[in-house]
C-alpha atoms as a PDB file:
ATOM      1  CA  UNK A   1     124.753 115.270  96.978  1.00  0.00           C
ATOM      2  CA  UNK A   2     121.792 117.723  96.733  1.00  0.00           C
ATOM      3  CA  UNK A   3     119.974 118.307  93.596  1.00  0.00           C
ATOM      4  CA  UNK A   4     116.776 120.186  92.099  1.00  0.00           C
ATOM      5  CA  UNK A   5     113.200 118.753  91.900  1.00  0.00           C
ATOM      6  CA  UNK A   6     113.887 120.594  88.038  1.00  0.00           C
ATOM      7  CA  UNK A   7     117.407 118.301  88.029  1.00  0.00           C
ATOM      8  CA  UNK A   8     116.329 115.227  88.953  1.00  0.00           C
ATOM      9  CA  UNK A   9     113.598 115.031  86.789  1.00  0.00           C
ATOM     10  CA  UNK A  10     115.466 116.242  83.558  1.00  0.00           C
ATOM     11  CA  UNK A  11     118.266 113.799  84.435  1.00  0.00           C
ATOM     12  CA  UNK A  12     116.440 110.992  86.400  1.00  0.00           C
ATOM     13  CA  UNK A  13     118.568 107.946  84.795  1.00  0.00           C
ATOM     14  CA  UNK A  14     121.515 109.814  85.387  1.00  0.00           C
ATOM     15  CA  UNK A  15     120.281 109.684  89.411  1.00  0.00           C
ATOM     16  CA  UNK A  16     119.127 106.796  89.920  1.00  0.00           C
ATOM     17  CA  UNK A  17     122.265 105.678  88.145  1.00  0.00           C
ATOM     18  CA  UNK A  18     124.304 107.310  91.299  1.00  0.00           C
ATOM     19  CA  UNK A  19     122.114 106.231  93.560  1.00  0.00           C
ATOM     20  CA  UNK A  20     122.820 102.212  92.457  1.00  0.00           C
ATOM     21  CA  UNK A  21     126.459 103.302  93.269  1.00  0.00           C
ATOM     22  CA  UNK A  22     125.950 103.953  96.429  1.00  0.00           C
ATOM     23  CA  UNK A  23     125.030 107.776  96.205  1.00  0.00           C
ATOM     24  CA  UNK A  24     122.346 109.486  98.606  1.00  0.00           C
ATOM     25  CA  UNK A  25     121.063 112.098  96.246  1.00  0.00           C
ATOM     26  CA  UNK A  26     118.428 114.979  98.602  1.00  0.00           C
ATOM     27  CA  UNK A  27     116.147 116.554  96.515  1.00  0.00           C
ATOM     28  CA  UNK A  28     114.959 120.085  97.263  1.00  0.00           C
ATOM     29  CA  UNK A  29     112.661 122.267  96.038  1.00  0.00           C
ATOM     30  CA  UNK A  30     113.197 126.099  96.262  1.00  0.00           C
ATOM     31  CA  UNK A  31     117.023 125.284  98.164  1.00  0.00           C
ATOM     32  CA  UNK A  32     114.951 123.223 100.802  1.00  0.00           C
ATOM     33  CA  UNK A  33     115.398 119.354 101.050  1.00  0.00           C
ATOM     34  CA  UNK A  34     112.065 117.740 100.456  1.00  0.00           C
ATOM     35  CA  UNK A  35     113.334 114.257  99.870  1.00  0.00           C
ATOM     36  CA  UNK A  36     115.936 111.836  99.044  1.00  0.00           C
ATOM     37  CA  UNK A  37     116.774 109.014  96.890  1.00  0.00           C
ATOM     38  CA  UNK A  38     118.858 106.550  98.176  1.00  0.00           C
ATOM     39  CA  UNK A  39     119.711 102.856  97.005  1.00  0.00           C
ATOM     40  CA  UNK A  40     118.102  99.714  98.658  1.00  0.00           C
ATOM     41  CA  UNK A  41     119.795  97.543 100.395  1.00  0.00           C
ATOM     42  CA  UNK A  42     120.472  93.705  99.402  1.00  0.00           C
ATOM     43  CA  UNK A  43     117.851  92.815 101.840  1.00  0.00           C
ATOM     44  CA  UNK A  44     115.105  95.157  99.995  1.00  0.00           C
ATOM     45  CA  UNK A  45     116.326  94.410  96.881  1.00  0.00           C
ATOM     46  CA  UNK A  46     115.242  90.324  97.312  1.00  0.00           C
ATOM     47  CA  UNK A  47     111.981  91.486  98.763  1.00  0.00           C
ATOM     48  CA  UNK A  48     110.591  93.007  95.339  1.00  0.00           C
ATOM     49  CA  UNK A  49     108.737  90.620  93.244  1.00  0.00           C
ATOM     50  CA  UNK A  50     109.156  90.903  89.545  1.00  0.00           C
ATOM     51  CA  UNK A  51     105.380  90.459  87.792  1.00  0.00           C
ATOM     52  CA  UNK A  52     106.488  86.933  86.713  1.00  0.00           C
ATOM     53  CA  UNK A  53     107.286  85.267  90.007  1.00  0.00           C
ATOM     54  CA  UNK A  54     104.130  87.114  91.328  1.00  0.00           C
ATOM     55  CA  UNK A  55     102.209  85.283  88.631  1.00  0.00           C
ATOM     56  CA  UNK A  56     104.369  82.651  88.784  1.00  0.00           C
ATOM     57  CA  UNK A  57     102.889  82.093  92.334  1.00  0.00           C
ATOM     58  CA  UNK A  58      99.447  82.677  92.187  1.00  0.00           C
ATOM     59  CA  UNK A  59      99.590  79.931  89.633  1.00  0.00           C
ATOM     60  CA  UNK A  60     100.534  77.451  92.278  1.00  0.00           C
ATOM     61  CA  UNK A  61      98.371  78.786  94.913  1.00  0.00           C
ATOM     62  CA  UNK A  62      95.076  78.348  92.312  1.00  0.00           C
ATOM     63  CA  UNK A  63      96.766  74.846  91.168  1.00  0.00           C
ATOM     64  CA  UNK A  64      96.876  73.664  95.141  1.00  0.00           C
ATOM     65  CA  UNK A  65      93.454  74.762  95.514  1.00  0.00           C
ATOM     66  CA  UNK A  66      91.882  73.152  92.524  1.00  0.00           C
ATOM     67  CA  UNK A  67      91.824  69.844  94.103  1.00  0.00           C
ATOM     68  CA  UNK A  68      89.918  71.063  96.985  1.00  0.00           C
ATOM     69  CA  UNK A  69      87.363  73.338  94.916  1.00  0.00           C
ATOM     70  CA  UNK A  70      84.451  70.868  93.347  1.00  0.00           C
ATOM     71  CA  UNK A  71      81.384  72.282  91.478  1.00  0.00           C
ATOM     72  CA  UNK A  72      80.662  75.012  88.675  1.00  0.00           C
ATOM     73  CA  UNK A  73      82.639  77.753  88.504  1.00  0.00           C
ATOM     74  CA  UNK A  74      81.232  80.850  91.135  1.00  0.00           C
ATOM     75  CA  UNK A  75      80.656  83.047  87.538  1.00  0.00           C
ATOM     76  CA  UNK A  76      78.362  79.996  86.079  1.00  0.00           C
ATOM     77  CA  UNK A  77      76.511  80.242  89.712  1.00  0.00           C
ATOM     78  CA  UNK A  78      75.945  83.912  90.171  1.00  0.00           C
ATOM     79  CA  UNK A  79      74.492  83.651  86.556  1.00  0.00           C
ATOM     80  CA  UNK A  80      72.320  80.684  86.926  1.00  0.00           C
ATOM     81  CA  UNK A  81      71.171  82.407  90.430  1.00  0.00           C
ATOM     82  CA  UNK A  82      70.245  85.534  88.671  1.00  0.00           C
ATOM     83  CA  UNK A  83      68.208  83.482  85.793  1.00  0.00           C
ATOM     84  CA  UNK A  84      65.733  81.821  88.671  1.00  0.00           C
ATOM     85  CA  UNK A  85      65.479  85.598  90.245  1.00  0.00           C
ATOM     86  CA  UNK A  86      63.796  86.677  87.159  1.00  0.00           C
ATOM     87  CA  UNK A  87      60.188  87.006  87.144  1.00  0.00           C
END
């Protein structure tokens, strides 16, 4: 299917709608094709993180490191380090 740059984006739901079906919508711009929208496959479709799991993640990363990270924290350094800079 070939649609307008002007189509698309006055009926983008509608096309990326189609395109979940299955549809390969090219999108042109002055009758040429300039691009296309086309749906992703299962294997793309597990490899995008929603922004929970993302956070859900970095959570665990900063929770396995906290046993190996001792001290202040670097902002309480970089502050106390600028205090004994001052004249």
């Amino acid at each position: 299917m070939q649609a307008s740059i002007r189509a698309v984006k006055d009926r983008f739901s509608e096309f990326v709608r189609l395109a979940r079906r299955g549809e390969e919508i090219i999108v042109t711009f002055h009758d040429k094709p300039v691009a296309k929208l086309v749906p992703l496959s299962a294997e793309e479709g597990k490899q995008t993180t929603g922004r929970q799991a993302l956070l859900a993640e970095l959570t665990e990363l900063r929770d396995s490191l906290a046993d190996r990270c001792a001290g202040a924290p670097l902002s309480q350094t970089v502050v106390d380090s600028r205090k004994g800079a001052r004249y």
